[in-house]
Protein backbone atom coordinates (compact mmCIF):
# COMPACT_ATOMS: atom_id res chain seq x y z
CA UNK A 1 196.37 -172.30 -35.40
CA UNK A 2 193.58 -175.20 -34.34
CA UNK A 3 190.11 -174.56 -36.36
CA UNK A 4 188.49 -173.39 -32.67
CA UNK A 5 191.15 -170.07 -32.37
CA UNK A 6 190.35 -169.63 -36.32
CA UNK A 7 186.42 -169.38 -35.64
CA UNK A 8 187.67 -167.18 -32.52
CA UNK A 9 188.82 -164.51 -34.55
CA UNK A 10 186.13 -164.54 -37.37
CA UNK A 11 183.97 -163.94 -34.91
CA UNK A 12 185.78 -161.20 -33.28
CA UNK A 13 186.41 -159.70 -36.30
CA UNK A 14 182.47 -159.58 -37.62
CA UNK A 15 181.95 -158.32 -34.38
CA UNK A 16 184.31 -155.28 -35.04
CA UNK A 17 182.70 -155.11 -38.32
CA UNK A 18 179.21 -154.66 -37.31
CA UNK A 19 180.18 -151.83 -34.58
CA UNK A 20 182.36 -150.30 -37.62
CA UNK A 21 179.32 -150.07 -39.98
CA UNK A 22 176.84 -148.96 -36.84
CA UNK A 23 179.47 -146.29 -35.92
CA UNK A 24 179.19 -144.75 -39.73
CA UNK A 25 175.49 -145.44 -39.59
CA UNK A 26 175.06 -143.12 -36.86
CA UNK A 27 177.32 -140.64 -37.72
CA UNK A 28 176.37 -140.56 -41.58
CA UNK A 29 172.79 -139.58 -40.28
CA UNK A 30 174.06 -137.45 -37.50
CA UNK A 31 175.95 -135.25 -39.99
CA UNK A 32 173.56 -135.21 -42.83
CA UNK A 33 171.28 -133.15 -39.58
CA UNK A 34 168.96 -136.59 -39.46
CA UNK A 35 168.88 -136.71 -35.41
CA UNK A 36 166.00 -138.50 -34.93
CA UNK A 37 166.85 -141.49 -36.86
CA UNK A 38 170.98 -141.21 -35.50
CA UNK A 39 169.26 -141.33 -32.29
CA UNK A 40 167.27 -144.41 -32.83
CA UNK A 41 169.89 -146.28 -34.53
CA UNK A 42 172.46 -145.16 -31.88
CA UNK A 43 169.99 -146.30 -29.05
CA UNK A 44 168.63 -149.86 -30.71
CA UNK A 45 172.90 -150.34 -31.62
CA UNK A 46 174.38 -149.61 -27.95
CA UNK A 47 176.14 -146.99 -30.57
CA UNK A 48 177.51 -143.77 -28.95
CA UNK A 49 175.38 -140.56 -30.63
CA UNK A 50 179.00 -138.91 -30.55
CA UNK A 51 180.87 -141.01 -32.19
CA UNK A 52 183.78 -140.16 -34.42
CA UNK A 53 183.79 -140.56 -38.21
CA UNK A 54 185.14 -138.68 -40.87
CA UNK A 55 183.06 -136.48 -43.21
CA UNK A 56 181.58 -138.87 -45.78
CA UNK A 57 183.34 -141.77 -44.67
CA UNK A 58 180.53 -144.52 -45.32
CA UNK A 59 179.51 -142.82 -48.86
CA UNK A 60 182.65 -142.73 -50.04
CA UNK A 61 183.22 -147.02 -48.58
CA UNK A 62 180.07 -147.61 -50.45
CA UNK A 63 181.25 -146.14 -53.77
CA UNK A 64 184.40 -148.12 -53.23
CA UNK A 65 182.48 -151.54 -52.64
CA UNK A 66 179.98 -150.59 -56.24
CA UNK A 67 183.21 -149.95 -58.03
CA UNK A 68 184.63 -152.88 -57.01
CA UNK A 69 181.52 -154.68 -57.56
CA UNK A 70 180.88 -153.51 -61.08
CA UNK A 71 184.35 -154.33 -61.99
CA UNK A 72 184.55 -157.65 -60.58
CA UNK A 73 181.04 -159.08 -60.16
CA UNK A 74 181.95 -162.97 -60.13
CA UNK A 75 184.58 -161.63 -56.92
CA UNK A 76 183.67 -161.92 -53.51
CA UNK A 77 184.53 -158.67 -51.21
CA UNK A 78 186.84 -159.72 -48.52
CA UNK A 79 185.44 -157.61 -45.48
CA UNK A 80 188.80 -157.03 -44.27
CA UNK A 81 189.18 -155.17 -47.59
CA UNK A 82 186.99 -152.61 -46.39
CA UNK A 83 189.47 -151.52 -43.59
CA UNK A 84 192.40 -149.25 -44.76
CA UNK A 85 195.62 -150.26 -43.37
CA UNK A 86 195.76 -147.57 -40.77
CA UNK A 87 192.02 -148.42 -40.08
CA UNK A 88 191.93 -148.56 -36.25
CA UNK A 89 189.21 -149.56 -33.78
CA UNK A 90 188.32 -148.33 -30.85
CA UNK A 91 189.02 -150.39 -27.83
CA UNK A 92 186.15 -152.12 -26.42
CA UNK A 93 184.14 -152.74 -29.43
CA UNK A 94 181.75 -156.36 -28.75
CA UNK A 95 181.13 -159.35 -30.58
CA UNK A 96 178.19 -160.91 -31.99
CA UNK A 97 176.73 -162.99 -28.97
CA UNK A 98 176.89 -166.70 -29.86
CA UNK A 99 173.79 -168.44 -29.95
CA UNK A 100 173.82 -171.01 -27.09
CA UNK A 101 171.82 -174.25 -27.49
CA UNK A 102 168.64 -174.20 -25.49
CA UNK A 103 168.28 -177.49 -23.21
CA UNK A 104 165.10 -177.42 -21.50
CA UNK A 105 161.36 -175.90 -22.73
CA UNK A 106 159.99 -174.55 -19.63
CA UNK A 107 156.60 -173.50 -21.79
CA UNK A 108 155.50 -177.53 -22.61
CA UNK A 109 153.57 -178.79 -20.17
CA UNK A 110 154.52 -181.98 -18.64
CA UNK A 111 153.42 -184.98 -16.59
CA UNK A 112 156.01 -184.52 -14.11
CA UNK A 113 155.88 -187.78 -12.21
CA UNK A 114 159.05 -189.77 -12.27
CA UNK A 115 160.10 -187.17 -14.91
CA UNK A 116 163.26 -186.01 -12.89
CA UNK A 117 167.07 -186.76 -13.83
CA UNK A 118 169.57 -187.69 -12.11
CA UNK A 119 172.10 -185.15 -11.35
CA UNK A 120 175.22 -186.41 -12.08
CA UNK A 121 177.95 -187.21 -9.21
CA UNK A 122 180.72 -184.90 -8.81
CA UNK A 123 183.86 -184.22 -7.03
CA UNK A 124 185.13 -181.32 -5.10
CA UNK A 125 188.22 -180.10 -3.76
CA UNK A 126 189.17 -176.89 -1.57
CA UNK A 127 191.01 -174.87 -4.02
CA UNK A 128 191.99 -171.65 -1.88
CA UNK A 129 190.84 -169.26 0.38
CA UNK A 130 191.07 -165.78 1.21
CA UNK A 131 191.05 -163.75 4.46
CA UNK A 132 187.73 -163.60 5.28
CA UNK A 133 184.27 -164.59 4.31
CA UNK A 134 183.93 -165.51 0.18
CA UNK A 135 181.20 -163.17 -0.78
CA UNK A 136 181.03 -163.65 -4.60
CA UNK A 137 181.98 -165.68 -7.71
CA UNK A 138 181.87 -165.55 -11.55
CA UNK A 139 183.06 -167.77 -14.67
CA UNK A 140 184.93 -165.60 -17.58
CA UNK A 141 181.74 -166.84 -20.50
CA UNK A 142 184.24 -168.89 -22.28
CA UNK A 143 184.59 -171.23 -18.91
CA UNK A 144 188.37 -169.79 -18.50
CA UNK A 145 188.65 -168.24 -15.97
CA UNK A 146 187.13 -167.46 -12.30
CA UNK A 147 187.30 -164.43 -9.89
CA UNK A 148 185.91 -164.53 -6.55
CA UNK A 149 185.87 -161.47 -3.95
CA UNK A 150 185.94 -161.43 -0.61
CA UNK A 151 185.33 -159.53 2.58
CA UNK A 152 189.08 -159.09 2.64
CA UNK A 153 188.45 -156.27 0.26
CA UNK A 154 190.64 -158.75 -2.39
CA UNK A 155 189.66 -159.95 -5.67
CA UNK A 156 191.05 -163.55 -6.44
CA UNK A 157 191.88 -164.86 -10.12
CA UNK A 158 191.98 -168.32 -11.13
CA UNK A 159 192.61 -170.39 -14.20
CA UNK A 160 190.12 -173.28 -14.35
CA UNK A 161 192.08 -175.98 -16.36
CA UNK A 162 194.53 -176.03 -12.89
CA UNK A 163 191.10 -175.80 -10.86
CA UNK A 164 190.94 -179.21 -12.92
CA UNK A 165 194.42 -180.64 -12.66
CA UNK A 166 193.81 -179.99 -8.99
CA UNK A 167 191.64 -182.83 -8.72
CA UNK A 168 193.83 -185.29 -10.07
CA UNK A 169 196.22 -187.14 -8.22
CA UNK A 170 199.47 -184.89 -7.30
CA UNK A 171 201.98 -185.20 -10.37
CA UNK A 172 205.61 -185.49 -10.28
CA UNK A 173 205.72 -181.95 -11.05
CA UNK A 174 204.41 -181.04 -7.08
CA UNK A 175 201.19 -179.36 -6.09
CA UNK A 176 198.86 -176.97 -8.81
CA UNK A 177 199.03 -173.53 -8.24
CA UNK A 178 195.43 -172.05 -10.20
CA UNK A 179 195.65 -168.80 -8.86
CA UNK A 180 197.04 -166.16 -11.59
CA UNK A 181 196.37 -163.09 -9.91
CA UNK A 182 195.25 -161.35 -6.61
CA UNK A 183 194.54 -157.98 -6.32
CA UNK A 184 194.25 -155.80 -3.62
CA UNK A 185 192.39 -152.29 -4.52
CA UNK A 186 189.40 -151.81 -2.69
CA UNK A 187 189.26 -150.20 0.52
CA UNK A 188 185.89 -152.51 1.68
CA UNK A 189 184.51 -155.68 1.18
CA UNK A 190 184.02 -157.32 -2.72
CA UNK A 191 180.27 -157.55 -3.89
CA UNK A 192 180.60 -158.68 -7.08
CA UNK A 193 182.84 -159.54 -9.77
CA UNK A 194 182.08 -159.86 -13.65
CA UNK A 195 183.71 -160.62 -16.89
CA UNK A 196 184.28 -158.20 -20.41
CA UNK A 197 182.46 -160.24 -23.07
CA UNK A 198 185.51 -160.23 -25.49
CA UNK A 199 188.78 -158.76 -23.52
CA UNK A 200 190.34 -159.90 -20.74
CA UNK A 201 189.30 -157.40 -18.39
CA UNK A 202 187.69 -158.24 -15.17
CA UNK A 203 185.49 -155.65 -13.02
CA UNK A 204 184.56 -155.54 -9.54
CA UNK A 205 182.25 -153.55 -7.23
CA UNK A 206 182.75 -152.87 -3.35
CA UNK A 207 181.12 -151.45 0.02
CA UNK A 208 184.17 -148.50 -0.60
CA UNK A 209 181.23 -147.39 -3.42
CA UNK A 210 184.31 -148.15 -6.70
CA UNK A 211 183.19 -150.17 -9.76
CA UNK A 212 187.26 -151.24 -10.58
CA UNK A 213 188.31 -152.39 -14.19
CA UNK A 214 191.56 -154.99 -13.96
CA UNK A 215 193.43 -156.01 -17.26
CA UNK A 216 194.22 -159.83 -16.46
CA UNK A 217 196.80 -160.22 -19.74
CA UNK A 218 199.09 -157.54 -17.49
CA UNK A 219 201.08 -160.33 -15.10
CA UNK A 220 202.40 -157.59 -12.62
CA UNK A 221 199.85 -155.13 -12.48
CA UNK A 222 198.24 -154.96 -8.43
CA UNK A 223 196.06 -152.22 -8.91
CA UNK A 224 193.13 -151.34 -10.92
CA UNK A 225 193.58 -149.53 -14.37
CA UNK A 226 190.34 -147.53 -14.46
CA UNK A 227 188.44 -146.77 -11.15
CA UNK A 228 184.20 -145.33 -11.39
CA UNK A 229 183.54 -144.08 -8.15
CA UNK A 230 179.65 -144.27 -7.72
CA UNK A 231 177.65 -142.33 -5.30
CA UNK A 232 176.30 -145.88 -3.62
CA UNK A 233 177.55 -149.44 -2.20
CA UNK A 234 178.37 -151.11 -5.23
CA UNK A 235 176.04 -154.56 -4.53
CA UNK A 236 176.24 -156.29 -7.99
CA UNK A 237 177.43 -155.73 -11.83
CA UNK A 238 177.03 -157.10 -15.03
CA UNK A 239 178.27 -156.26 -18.25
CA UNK A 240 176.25 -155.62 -21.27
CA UNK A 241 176.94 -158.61 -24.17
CA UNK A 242 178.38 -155.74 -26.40
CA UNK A 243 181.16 -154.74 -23.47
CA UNK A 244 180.56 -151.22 -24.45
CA UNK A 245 177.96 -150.94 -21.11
CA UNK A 246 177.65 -152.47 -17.67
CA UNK A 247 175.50 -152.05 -15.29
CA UNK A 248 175.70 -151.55 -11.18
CA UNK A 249 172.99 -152.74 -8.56
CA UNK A 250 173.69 -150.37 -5.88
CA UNK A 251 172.27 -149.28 -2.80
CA UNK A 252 170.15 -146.85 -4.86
CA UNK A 253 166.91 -148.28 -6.05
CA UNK A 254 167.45 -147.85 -9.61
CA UNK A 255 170.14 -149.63 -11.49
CA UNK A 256 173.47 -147.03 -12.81
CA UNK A 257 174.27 -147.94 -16.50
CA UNK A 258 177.58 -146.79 -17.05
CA UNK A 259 179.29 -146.54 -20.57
CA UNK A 260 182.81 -148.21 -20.30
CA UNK A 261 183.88 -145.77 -23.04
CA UNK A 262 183.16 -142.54 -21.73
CA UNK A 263 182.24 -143.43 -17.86
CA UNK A 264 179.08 -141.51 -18.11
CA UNK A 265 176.41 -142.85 -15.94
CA UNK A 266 172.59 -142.88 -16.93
CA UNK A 267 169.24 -143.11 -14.77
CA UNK A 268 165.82 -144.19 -15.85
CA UNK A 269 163.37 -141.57 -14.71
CA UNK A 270 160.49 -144.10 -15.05
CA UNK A 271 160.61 -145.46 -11.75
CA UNK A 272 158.27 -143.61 -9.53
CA UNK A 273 156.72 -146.58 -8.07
CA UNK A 274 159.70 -148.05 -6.91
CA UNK A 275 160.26 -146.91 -3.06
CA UNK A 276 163.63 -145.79 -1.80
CA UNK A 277 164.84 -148.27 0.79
CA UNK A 278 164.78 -150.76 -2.56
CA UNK A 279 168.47 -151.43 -2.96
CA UNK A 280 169.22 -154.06 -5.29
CA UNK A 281 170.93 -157.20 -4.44
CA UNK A 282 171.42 -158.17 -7.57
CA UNK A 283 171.51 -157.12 -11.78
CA UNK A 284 171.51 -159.07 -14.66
CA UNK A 285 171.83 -158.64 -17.83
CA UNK A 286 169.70 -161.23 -20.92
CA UNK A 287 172.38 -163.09 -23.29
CA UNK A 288 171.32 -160.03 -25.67
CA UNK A 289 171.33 -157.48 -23.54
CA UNK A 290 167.57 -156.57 -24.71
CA UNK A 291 166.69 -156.87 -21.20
CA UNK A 292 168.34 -156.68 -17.70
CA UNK A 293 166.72 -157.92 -14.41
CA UNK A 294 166.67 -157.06 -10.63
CA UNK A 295 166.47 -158.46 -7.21
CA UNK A 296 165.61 -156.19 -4.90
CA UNK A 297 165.45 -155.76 -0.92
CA UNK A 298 162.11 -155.00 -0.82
CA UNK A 299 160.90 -158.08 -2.01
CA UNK A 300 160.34 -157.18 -5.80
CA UNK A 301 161.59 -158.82 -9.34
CA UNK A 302 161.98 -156.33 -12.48
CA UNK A 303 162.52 -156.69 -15.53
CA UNK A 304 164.01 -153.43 -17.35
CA UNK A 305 164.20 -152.27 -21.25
CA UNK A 306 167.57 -152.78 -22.05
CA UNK A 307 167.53 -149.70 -24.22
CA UNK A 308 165.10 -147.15 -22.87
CA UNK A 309 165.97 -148.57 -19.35
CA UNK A 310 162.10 -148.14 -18.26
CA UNK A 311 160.62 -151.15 -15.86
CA UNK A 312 158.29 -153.49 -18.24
CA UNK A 313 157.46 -155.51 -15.73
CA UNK A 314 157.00 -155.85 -11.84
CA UNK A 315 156.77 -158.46 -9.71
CA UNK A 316 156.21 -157.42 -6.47
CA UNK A 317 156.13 -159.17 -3.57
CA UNK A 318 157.86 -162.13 -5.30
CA UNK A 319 159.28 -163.46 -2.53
CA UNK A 320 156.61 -162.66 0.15
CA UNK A 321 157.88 -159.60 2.68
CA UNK A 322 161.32 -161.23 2.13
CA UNK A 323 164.50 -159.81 -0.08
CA UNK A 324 164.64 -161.52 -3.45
CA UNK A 325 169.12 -162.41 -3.21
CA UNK A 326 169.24 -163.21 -6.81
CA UNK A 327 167.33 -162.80 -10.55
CA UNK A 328 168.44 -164.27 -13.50
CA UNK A 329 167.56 -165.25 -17.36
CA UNK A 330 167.43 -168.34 -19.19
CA UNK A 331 169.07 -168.43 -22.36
CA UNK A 332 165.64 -168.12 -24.23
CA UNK A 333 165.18 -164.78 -22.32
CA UNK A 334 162.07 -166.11 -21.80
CA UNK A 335 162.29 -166.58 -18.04
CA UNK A 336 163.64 -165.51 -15.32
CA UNK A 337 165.11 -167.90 -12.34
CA UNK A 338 164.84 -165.79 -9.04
CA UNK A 339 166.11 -166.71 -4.69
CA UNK A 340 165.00 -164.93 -1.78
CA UNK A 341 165.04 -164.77 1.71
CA UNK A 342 161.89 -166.71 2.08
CA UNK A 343 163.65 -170.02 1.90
CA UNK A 344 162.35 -170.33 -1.92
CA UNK A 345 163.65 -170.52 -5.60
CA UNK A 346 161.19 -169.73 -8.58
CA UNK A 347 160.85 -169.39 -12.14
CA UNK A 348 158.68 -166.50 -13.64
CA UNK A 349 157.48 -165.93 -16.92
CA UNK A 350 158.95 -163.00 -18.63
CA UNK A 351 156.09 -162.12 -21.07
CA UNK A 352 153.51 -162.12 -18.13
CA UNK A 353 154.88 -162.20 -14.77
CA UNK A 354 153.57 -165.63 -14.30
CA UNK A 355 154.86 -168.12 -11.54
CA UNK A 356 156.19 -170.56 -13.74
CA UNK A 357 158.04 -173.08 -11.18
CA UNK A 358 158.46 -173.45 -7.46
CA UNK A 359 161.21 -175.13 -5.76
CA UNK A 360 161.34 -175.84 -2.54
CA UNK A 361 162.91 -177.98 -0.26
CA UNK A 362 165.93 -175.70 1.04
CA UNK A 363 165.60 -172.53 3.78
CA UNK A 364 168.30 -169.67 3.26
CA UNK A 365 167.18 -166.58 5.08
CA UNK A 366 170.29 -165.15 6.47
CA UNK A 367 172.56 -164.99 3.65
CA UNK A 368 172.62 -163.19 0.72
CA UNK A 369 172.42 -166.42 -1.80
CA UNK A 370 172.13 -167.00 -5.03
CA UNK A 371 170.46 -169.87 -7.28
CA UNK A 372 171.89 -170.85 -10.71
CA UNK A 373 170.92 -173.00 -13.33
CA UNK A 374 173.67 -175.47 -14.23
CA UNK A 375 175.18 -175.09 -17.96
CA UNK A 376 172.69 -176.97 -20.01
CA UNK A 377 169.43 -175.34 -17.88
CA UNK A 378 168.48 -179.03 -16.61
CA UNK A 379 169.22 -178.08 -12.61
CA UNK A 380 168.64 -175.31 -10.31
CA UNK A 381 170.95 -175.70 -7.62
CA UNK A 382 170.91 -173.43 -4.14
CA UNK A 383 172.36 -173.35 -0.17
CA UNK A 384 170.29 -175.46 2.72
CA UNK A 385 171.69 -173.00 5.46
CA UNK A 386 170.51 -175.04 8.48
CA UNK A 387 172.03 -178.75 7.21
CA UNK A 388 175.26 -176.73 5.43
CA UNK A 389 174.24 -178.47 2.19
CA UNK A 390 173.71 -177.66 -1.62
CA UNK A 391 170.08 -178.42 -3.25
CA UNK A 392 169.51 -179.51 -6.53
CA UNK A 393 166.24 -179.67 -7.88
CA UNK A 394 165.43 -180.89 -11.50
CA UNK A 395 164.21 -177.63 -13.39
CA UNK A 396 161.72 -178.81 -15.27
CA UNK A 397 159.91 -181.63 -12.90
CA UNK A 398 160.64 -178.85 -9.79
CA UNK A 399 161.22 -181.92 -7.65
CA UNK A 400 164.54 -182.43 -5.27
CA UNK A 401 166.70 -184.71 -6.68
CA UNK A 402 170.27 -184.24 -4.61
CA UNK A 403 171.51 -182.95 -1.13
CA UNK A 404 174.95 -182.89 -0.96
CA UNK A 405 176.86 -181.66 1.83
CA UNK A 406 178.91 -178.93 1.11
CA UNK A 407 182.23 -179.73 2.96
CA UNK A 408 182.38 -175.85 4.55
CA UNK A 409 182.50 -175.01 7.90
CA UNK A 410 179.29 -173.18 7.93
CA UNK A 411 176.63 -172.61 4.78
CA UNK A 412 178.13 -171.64 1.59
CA UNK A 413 177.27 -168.16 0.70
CA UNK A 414 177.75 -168.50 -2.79
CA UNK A 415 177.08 -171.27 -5.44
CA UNK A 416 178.60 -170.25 -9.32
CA UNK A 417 178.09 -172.46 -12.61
CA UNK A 418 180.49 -172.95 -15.14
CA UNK A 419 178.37 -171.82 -18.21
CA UNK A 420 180.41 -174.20 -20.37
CA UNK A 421 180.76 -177.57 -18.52
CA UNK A 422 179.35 -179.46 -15.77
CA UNK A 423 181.56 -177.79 -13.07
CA UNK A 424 180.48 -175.08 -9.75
CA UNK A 425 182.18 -173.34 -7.12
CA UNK A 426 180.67 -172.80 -3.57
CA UNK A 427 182.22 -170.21 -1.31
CA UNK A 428 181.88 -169.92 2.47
CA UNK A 429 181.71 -167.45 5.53
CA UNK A 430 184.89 -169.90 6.07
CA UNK A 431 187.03 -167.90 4.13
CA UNK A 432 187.24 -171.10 1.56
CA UNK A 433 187.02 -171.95 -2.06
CA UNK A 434 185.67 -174.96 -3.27
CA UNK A 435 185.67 -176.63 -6.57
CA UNK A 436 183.37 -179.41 -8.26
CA UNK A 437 183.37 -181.00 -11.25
CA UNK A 438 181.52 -183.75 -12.48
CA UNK A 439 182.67 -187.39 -11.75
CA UNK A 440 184.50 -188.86 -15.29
């Protein structure tokens, strides 16, 4: 086993770990009639208040560990020690998020004159296509896999290293087939598609108003192995860092967080200012889930608590009387990258609602787009409807640096980064797929 698949599992198994010793945590205090602090801890942990322990479980692990401890004090515990044989998790439990290197400090000012890079030159293929328009597109975190979902009311799955080989000149072994699965289990068109942090389990939301969960490792499975049926239009999802959560942008005006565990759904009643014909377009969740975002039809930005799911900030009017299509975070959590129908792509400042960057240079005011950073934060890149090309801007400079057409019949819809390498996908009203990957 290489040294990468070794680090894998450490880190999977702290991350079980840490759940394990919130889960006692909570119930410990629970049980000793301490509900005010098992409520806190269970809130500020993404810990279920309910969960299951057994009756003095973490005293009698910590009289264990002392014994142990006083015995042997030159020996180091193992963790795994800790974990009776029959010791079992429960399924969905999250890993510690891995810190991600930070590329670009949006906060230092800078003489931006002749500043910009040079995006690098890429090349793209037409990878598949499905039915009808492409509506959506999303990267597993590791850079592993992609799912795209379509107005065919199918989900497609694909494996990126054959996204790759497809690029290369055809092999003796005959043409690259990258798609693993496609599924068919929604009755209307696919909004949005999203990856579990840790398990290979991919989730998608539709117009039929069904947040679907899919388990990828099962080859023959066609249909979806947990089904929420919301109330709403399912417009966008994301998945809390922990994979115990997730969250739907619906046509509601305030965002459904759903726990994967028990399928219970929970409302913020701190919204009264937001007006009803507010459906969101789009929900994100920050790399630590302390925060989640929306982009909203009427206009707005917001930026929610990720634990007491009350709005901290509003920006209203963001872009102008027009939708905002898409709202996301920088890995600093310190900003938040945001598209709308009023041809325009901006950065605000979380901490103060401050317009921090304004690109411009590219209209899009039909389609619900989206702009996205590219892995290491240096580009924004977005859809020219009118000229069917993609813009790329330099994020820190804000000035154009690229046009490139975008080879679809007809403005791309959709533009999705690779969060691990310097590789996109577009996807069109033409039905198609296309791949790009930086020039070697």
């Amino acid at each position: 086993m290489d040294s990468n698949n070794l680090d894998l599992e450490q880190t999977l198994h702290e991350g079980k770990l840490y759940r394990y010793v919130n889960n006692l945590i909570v119930a410990h205090l629970r049980d000793n009639n301490l509900t005010q602090a098992a409520s806190a801890v269970a809130s500020a942990t993404m810990t279920p208040l309910t969960v299951e322990a057994s009756p003095n479980k973490l005293l009698d692990l910590v009289a264990k560990g002392l014994a142990v401890e006083k015995d042997e004090p030159g020996r180091e515990l193992s963790t795994s020690a800790l974990f009776d044989a029959n010791t079992t998790f429960p399924g969905t439990y999250g890993s510690i998020p891995a810190p991600r290197v930070i590329s670009v400090d949006f906060s230092v000012a800078h003489d931006t004159k002749g500043s910009s890079k040079t995006f690098p030159k890429h090349e793209t293929k037409h990878v598949s296509e499905h039915k009808n328009a492409v509506r959506c597109a999303r990267f597993s975190p590791d850079g592993r896999f992609l799912a795209s979902g379509s107005a065919d009311n199918s989900i497609k799955l694909f494996e990126v290293g054959k996204l790759k080989q497809m690029l290369l000149p055809e092999g003796k072994d005959g043409p690259v087939r990258p798609v693993m699965r496609t599924y068919y289990d929604h009755l209307q068109p696919v909004n949005d598609v999203d990856f579990h942090p840790q398990n290979t389990i991919l989730i998608s939301g539709a117009k039929d108003n069904a947040i679907k969960f899919f388990d990828f490792s099962k080859t023959t499975a066609k249909r979806a192995s947990r089904v929420i049926q919301d109330t709403h239009n399912v417009r966008s999802l994301s998945f809390h860092p922990s994979g115990d959560f997730l969250l739907a942008g619906t046509d509601h005006h305030v965002p459904h967080l759903y726990d994967v565990n028990t399928f219970q759904c929970y409302l913020s009643a701190n919204v009264q200012e937001i007006g009803v014909n507010s459906a969101i377009n789009q929900v994100r969740y920050s790399c630590t889930g302390g925060m989640y975002v929306t982009a909203s039809k009427d206009g707005a930005i917001r930026i929610w608590d990720g634990v007491t799911s009350n709005v901290v900030r509003s920006i209203l009017g963001a872009h102008g009387s027009g939708e905002a299509t898409s709202a996301s975070f920088t890995k600093d959590q310190r900003y938040v990258l945001s598209c709308g129908k009023d041809s325009s792509v901006k950065l605000w400042e979380v901490g103060t609602g401050r317009l921090v960057k304004h690109y411009l240079g590219a209209t899009h005011t039909q389609l619900r787009c989206q702009a996205t950073f590219n892995d290491t934060e240096e580009f924004v890149l977005c859809v020219d409807e009118p000229s069917n090309e993609i813009v790329i801007w330099d994020s820190l400079s804000a000035e154009r640096v690229a046009r490139w057409p975008s080879n679809h019949a007809g403005a791309p819809r959709w533009l999705e980064h690779s969060p691990t390498e310097s590789a996109f996908v577009s996807c069109g009203t033409d039905r198609s797929i296309r791949f790009w990957k930086e020039t070697p």
